[in-house]
Protein backbone atom coordinates (compact mmCIF):
# COMPACT_ATOMS: atom_id res chain seq x y z
CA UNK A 1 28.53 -102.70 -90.32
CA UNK A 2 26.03 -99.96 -90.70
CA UNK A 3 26.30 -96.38 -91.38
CA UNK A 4 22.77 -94.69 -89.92
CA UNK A 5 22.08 -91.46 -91.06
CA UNK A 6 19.26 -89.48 -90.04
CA UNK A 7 18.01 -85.99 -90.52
CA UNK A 8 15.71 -84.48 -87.68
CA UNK A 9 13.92 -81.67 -85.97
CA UNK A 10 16.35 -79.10 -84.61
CA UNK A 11 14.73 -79.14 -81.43
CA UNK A 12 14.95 -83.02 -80.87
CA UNK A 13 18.20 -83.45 -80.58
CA UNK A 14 18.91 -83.53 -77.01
CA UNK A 15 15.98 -86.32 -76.97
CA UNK A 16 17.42 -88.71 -79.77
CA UNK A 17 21.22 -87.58 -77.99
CA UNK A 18 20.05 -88.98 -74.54
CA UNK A 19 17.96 -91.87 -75.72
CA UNK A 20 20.60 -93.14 -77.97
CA UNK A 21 23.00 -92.79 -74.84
CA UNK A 22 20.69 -94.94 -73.12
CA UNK A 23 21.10 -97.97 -75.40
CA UNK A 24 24.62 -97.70 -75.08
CA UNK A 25 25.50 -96.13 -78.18
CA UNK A 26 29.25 -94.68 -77.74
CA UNK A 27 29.91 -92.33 -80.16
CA UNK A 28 28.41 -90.00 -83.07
CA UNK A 29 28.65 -87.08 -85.34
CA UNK A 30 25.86 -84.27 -85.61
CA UNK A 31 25.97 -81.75 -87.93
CA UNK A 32 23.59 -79.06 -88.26
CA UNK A 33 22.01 -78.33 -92.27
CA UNK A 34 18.99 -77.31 -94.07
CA UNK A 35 17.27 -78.83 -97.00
CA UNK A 36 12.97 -79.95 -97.23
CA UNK A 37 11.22 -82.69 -98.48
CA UNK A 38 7.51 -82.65 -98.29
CA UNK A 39 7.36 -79.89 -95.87
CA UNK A 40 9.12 -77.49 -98.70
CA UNK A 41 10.13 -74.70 -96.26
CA UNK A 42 7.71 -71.58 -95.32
CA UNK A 43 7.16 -68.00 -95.88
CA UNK A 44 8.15 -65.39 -92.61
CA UNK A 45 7.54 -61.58 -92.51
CA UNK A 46 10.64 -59.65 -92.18
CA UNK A 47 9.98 -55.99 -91.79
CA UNK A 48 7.16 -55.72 -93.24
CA UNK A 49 8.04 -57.63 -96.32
CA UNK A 50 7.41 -60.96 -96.81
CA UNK A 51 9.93 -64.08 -98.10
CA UNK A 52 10.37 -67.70 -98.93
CA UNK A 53 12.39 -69.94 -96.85
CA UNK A 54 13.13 -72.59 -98.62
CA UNK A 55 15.56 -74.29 -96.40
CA UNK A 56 14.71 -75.34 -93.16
CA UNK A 57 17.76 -76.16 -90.32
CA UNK A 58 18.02 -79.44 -90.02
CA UNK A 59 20.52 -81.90 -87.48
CA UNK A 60 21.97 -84.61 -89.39
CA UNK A 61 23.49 -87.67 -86.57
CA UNK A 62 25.68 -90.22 -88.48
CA UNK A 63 26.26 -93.39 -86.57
CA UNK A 64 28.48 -96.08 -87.59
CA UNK A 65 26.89 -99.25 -85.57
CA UNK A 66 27.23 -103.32 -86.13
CA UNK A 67 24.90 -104.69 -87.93
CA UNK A 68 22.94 -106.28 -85.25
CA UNK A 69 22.51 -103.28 -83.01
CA UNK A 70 21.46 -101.34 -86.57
CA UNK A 71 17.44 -101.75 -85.99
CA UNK A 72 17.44 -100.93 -82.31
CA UNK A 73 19.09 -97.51 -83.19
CA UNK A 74 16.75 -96.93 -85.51
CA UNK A 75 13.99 -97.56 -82.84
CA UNK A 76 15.09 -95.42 -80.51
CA UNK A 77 15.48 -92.67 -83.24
CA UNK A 78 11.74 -93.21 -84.42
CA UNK A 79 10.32 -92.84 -81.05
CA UNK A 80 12.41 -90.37 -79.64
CA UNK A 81 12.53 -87.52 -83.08
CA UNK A 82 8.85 -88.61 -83.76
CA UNK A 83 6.33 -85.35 -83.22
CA UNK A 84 4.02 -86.57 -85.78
CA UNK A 85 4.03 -83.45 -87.79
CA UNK A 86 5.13 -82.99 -91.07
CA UNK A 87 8.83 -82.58 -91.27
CA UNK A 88 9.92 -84.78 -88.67
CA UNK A 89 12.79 -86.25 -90.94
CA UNK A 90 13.88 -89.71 -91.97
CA UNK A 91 16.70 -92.02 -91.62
CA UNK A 92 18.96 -94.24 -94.19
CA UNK A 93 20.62 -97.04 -93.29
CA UNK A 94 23.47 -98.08 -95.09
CA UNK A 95 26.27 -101.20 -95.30
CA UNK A 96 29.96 -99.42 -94.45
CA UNK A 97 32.62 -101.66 -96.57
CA UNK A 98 35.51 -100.80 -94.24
CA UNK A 99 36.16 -98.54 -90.89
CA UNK A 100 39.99 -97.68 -89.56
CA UNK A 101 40.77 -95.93 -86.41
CA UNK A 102 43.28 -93.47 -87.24
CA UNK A 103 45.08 -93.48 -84.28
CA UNK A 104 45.37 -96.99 -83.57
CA UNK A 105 44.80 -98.79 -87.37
CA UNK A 106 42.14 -101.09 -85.67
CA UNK A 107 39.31 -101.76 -88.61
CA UNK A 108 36.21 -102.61 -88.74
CA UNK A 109 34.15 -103.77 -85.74
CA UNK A 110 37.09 -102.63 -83.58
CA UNK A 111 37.19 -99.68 -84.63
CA UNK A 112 33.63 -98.88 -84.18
């Protein structure tokens, strides 16, 4: 199992939302943050002064997936968040030791 995690474009959500329902994906969490990478925020004009922001909003989606349906998520992620500009996010992929529904106490790939 597969924990995906990636960190996009506030705007591109709906996109990665809808194309990741169209795979078949059931379920996932999305969470809205800030933080920067590369793109190390910008400076704005607020009355007539001007400041730094250094953290930009952010949508984090965290999808717990099998591991042979892990790269086609990924996929559709790339080419549905991609705008080709700096900041468009990235994505980490990691290996989930054990899952448990709470409200049945299936684990693992059942309870994904």
């Amino acid at each position: 199992m597969k924990l995906i995690t990636a960190i996009i474009k506030p705007f591109k959500m709906d996109d990665v939302r809808e194309a990741l329902n169209e795979i078949g994906l059931d379920g996932m969490t999305v969470t809205e943050v800030k933080g920067f990478g590369r793109q190390k925020g910008h400076t704005e004009l607020y009355r007539g002064a001007e400041y730094s922001v250094d953290f930009l909003p952010k949508i984090k989606f965290e999808i717990a997936v099998k591991d042979d349906f892990a790269e086609r998520v990924v996929d559709t992620i790339v080419s549905s968040a991609q705008t080709g500009k700096i900041g468009d996010g990235k994505i980490f992929v990691t290996n989930i030791e054990s899952i448990t529904r709470i409200r049945t106490g299936e684990t693992d790939d059942d309870a994904i």
